[in-house]
Protein backbone atom coordinates (compact mmCIF):
# COMPACT_ATOMS: atom_id res chain seq x y z
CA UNK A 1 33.39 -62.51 -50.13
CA UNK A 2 33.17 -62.85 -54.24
CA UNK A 3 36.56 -61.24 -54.25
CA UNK A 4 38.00 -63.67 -51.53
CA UNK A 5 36.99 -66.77 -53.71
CA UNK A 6 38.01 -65.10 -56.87
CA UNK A 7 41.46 -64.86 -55.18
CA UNK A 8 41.06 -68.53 -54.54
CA UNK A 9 40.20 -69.58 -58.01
CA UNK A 10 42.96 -67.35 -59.20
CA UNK A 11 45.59 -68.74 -57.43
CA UNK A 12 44.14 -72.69 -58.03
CA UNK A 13 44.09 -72.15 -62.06
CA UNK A 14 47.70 -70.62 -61.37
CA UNK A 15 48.93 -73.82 -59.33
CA UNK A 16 46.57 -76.42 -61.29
CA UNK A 17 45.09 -77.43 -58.42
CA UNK A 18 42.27 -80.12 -58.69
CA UNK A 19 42.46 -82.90 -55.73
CA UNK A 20 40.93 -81.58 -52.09
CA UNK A 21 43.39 -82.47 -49.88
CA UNK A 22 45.98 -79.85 -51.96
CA UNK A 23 43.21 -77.63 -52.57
CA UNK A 24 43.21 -77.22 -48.64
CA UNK A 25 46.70 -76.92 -47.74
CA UNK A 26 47.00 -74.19 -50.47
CA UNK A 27 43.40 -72.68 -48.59
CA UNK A 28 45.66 -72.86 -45.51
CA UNK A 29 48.12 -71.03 -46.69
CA UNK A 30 46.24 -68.32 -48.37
CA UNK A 31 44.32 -67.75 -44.79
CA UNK A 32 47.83 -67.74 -43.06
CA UNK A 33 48.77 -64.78 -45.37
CA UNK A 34 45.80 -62.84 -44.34
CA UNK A 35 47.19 -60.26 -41.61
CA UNK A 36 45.73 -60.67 -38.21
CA UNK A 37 43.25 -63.02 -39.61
CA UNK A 38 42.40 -65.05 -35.69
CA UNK A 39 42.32 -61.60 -34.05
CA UNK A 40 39.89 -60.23 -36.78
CA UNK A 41 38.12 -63.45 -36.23
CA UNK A 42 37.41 -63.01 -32.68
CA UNK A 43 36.16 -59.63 -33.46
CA UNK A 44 33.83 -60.99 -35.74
CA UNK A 45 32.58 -64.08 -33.45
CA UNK A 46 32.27 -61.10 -30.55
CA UNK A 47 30.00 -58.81 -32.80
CA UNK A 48 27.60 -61.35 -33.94
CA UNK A 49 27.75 -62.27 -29.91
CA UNK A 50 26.78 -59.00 -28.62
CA UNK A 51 23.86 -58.26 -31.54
CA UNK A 52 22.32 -61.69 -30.73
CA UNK A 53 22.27 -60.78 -26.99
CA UNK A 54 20.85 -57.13 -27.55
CA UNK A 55 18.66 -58.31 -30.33
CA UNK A 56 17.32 -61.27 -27.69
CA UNK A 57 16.62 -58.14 -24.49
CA UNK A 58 14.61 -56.47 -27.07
CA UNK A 59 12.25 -59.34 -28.55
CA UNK A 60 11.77 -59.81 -24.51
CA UNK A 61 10.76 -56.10 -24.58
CA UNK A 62 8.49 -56.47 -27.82
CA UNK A 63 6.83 -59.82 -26.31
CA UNK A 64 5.66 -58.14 -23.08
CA UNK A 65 4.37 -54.94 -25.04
CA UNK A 66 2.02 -56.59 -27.81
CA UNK A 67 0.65 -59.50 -25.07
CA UNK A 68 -0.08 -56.54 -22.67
CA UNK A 69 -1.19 -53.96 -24.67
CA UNK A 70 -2.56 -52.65 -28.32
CA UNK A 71 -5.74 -54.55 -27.70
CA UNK A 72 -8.90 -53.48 -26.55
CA UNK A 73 -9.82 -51.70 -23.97
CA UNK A 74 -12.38 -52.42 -21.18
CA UNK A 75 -13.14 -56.06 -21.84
CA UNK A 76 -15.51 -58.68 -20.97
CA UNK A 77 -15.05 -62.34 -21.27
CA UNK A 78 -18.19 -64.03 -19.86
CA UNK A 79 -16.96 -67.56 -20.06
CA UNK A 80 -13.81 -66.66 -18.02
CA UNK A 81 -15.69 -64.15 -15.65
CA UNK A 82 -12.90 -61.71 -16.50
CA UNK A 83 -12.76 -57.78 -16.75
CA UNK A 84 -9.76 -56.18 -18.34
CA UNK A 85 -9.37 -52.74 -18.69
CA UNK A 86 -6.36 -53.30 -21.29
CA UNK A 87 -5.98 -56.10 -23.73
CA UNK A 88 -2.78 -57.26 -25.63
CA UNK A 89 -3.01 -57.20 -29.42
CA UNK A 90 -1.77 -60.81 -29.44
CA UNK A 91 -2.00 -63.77 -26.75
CA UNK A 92 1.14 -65.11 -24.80
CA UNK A 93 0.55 -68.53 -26.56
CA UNK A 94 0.97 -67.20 -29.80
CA UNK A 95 4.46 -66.11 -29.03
CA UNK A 96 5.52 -69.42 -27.52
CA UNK A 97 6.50 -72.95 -29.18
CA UNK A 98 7.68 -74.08 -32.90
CA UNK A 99 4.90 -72.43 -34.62
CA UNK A 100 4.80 -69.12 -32.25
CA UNK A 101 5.20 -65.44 -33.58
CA UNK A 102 8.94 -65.17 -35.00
CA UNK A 103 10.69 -61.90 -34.60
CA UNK A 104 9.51 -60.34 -37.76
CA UNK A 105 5.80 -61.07 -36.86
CA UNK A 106 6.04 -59.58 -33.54
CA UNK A 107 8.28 -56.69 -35.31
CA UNK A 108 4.81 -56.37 -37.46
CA UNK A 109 2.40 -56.15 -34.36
CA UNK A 110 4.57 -53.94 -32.55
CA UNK A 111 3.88 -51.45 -35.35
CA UNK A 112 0.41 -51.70 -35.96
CA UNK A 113 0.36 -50.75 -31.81
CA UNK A 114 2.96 -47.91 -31.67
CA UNK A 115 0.95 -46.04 -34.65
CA UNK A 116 -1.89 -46.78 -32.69
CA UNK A 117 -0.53 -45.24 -29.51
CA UNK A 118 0.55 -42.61 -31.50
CA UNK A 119 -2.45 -41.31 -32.90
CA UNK A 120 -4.71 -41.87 -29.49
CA UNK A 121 -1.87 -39.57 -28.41
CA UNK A 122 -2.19 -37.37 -31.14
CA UNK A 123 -5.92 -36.94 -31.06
CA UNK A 124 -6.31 -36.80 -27.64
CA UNK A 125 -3.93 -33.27 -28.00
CA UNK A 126 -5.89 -32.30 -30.66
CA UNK A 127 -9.69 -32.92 -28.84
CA UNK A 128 -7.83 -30.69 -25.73
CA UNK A 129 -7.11 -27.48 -28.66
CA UNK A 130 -8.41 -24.46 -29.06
CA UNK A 131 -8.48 -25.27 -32.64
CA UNK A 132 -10.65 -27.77 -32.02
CA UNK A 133 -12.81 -26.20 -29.31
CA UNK A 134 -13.64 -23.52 -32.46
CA UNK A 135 -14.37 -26.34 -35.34
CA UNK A 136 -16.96 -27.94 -32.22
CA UNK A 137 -18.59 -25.33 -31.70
CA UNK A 138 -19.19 -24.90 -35.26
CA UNK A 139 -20.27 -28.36 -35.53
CA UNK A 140 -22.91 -27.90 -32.91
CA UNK A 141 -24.33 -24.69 -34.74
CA UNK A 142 -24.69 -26.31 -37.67
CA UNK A 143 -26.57 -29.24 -36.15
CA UNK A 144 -28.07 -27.30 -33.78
CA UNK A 145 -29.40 -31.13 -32.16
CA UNK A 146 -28.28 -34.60 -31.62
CA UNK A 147 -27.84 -36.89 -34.52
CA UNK A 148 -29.73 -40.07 -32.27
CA UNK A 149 -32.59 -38.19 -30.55
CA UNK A 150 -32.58 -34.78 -31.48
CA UNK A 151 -32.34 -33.43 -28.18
CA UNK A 152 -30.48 -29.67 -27.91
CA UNK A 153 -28.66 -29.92 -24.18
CA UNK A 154 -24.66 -30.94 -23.68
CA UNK A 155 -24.55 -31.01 -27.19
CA UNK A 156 -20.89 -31.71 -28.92
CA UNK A 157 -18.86 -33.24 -32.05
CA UNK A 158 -17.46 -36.85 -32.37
CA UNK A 159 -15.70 -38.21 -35.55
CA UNK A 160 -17.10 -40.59 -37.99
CA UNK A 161 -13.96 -40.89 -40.27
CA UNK A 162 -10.48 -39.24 -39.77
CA UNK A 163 -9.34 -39.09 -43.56
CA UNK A 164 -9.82 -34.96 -43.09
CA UNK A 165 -8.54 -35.13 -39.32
CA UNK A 166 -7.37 -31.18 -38.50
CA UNK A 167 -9.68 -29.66 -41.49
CA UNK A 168 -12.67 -31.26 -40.65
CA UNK A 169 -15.93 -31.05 -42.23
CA UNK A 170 -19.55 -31.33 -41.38
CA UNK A 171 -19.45 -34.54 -43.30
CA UNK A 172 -16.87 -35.99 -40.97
CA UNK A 173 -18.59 -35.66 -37.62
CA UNK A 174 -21.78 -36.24 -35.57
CA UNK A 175 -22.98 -34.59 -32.92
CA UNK A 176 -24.80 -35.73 -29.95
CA UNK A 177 -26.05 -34.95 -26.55
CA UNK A 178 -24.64 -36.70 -23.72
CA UNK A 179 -27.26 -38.99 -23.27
CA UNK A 180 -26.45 -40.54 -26.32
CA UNK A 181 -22.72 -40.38 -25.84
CA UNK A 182 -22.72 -42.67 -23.09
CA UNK A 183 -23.98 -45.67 -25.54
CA UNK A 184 -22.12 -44.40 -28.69
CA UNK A 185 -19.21 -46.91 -30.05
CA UNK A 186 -16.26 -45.50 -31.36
CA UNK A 187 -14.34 -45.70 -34.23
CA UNK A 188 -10.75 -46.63 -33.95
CA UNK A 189 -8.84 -43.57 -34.11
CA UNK A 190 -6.17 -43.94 -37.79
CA UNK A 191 -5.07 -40.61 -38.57
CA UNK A 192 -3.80 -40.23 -42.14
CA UNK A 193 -0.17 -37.88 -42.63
CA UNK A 194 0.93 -38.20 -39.17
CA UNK A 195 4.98 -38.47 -39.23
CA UNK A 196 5.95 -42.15 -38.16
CA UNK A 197 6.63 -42.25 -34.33
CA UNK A 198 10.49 -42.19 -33.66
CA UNK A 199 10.62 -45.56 -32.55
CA UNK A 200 9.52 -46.99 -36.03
CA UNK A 201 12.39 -45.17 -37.76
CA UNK A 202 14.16 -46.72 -35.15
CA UNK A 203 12.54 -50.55 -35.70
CA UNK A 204 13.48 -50.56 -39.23
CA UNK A 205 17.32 -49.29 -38.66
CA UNK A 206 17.64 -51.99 -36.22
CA UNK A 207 16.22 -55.05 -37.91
CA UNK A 208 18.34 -53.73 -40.93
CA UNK A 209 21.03 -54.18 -39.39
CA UNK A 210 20.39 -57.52 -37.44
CA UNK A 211 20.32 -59.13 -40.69
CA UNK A 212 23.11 -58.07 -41.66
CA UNK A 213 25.07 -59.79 -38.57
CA UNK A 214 22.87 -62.73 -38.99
CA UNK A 215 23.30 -63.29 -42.86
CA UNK A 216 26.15 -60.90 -44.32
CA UNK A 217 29.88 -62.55 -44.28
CA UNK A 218 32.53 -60.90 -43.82
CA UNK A 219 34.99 -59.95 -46.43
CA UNK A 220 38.45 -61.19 -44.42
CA UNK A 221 40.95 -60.12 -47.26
CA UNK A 222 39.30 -56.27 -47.17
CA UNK A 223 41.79 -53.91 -45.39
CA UNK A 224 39.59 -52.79 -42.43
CA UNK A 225 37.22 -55.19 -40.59
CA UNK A 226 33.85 -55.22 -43.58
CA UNK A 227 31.36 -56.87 -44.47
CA UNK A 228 30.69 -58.32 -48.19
CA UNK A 229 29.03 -55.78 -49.79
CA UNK A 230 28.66 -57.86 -53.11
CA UNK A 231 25.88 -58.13 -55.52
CA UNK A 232 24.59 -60.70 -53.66
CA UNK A 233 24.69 -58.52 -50.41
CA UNK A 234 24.71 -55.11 -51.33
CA UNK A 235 20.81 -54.67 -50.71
CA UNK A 236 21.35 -55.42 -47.11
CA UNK A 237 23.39 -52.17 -47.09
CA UNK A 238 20.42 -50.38 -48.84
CA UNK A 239 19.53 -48.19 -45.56
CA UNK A 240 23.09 -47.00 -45.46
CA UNK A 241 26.39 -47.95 -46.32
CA UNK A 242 28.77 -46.85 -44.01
CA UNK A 243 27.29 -50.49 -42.06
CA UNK A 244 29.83 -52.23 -44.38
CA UNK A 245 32.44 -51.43 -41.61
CA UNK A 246 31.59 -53.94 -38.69
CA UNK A 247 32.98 -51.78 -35.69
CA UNK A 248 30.61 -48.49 -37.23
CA UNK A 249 27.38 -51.57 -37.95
CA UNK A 250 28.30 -52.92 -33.85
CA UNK A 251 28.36 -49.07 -32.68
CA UNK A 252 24.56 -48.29 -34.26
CA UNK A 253 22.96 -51.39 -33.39
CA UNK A 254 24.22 -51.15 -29.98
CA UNK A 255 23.06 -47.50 -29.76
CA UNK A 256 19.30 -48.40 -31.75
CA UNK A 257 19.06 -50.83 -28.69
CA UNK A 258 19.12 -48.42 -26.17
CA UNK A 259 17.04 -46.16 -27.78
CA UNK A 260 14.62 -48.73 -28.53
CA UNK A 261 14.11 -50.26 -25.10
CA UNK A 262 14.33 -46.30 -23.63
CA UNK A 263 11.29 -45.74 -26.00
CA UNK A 264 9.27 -48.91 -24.65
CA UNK A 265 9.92 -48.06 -21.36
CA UNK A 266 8.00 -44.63 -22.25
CA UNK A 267 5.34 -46.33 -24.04
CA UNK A 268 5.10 -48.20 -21.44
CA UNK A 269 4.53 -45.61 -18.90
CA UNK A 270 1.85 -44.07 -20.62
CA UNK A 271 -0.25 -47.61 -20.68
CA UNK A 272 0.14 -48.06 -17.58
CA UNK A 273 -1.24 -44.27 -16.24
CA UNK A 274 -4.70 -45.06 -18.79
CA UNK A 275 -4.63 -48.38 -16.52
CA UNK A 276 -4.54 -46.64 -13.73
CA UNK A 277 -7.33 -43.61 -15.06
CA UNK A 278 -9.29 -46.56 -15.82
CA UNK A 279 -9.12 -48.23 -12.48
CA UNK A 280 -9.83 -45.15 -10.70
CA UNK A 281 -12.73 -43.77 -13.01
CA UNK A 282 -14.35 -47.40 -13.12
CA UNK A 283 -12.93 -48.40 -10.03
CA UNK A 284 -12.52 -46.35 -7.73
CA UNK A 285 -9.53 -47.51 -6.66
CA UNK A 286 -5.76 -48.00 -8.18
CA UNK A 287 -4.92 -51.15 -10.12
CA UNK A 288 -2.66 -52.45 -7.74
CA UNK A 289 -4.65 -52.17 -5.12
CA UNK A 290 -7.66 -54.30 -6.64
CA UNK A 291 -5.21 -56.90 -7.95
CA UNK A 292 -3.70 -57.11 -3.68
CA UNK A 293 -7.29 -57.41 -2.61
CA UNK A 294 -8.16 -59.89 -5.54
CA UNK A 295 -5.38 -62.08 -4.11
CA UNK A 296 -6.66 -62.36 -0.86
CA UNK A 297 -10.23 -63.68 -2.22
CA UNK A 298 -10.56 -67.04 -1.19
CA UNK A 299 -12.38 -69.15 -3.95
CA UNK A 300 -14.18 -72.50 -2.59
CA UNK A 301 -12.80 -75.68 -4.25
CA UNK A 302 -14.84 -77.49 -6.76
């Protein structure tokens, strides 16, 4: 872009240019020079087209993740008479309207719940070890008794912090019988040094690069089809530069998409079967069932 209006000046100094009207027909002329110029155009206006499309399917997919999960779990609203055995991080009205969660924001609290996933995931493998089933039973010996009331049956380990989470020490854990289990409140689960899950390498790739087709121009007197990859631009390229070709930016962002909303779908998948563990543990029954029966409650009118 910088070296399409440095052309421009170049060419007004060289004519002495300085009333609009002539300053456009010369502007004219310079654009009729530029080869293929309405065909690179259309490209262009069909790019931007197809990223604001795939960028809209996956804010759809983001919106029904972080109002239906990354919450807590097993909650009671008194007021509302409600029981949910999942919660989303954020409510749908948050979302919604002028002053709702933009695409950033939800980009933020889509985050905080895939590391969150992540590590439940994580430490759920870890609990299931035989590494782990070693470092308990060393916990317990050390005790020897529960940390509440002392008593010495069904004894085992539970975490208190996670900053030494896979070399922990006696300082890190309680242990208690399983009396005192059933009342004991948990800490949310943050592991330190756990690689990023995919998708976030992913989220940050693909918002890259859907600012770049919503605020990069595009350089129309470069040979191939670029972007302007100026001072004023270049940090937009930061991630990598080979996005400065349009068709190569299209190609990834299109391909991030598919990836991202495959990854969801998995994430996903694995709320919904703790739903379901829930329903049947608490239950007794599966969630869809409950929520057929609920439907055919018939509340009196007030």
């Amino acid at each position: 872009m910088v070296e399409d209006i440095k052309e421009f000046d170049k060419l007004i100094k060289e004519k002495n240019i300085s009333d609009v009207d002539t300053m456009l027909k010369e502007s004219k002329n310079i654009t009729e020079k530029i080869p293929d110029l309405k065909e690179r155009h259309e490209k262009v206006v069909v790019a931007r087209g197809n990223v604001i499309e795939a960028s809209i399917k996956v804010e759809m997919a983001f919106d029904e993740l972080i109002t239906k999960t990354g919450g807590e779990d097993l909650v009671i609203n008194p007021e509302k008479k409600e029981f949910h055995l999942i919660t989303g991080a954020i409510e749908e009205n948050k979302i919604v309207g002028s002053h709702g969660l933009r695409f950033a924001g939800k980009v933020a609290v889509l985050k905080k719940i895939l590391k969150k996933i992540d590590d439940e995931i994580t430490f759920r493998d870890y609990l299931q070890s035989k590494e782990w089933e070693e470092r308990n039973n060393n916990f317990i010996t050390h005790f020897k008794k529960c940390n509440k009331c002392g008593g010495t049956e069904q004894l085992s380990s539970y975490h208190i912090r996670y900053e030494n989470f896979g070399k922990e020490e006696v300082s890190d854990v309680e242990v208690l019988c399983w009396y005192c289990q059933l009342g004991h409140k948990y800490k949310s689960i943050e592991l330190p040094n756990i690689p990023e899950p995919p998708l976030l390498a992913d989220l940050k790739r693909f918002v890259a690069l859907r600012n770049i087709f919503a605020h990069v121009p595009v350089s129309w007197f470069a040979k191939e089809l670029e972007f302007d990859d100026s001072i004023r631009y270049q940090h937009y390229f930061e991630l990598d530069k080979k996005w400065k070709n349009v068709s190569f930016a299209v190609k990834e962002f299109m391909s991030l998409q598919k990836e991202i909303l495959d990854l969801i779908t998995v994430y996903i998948k694995s709320v919904v079967l703790k739903q379901e563990l829930f329903s049947k543990i608490l239950l007794g029954k599966d969630f869809k069932d409950i929520l057929e029966e609920a439907k055919k409650i018939k509340f009196p009118d007030k």
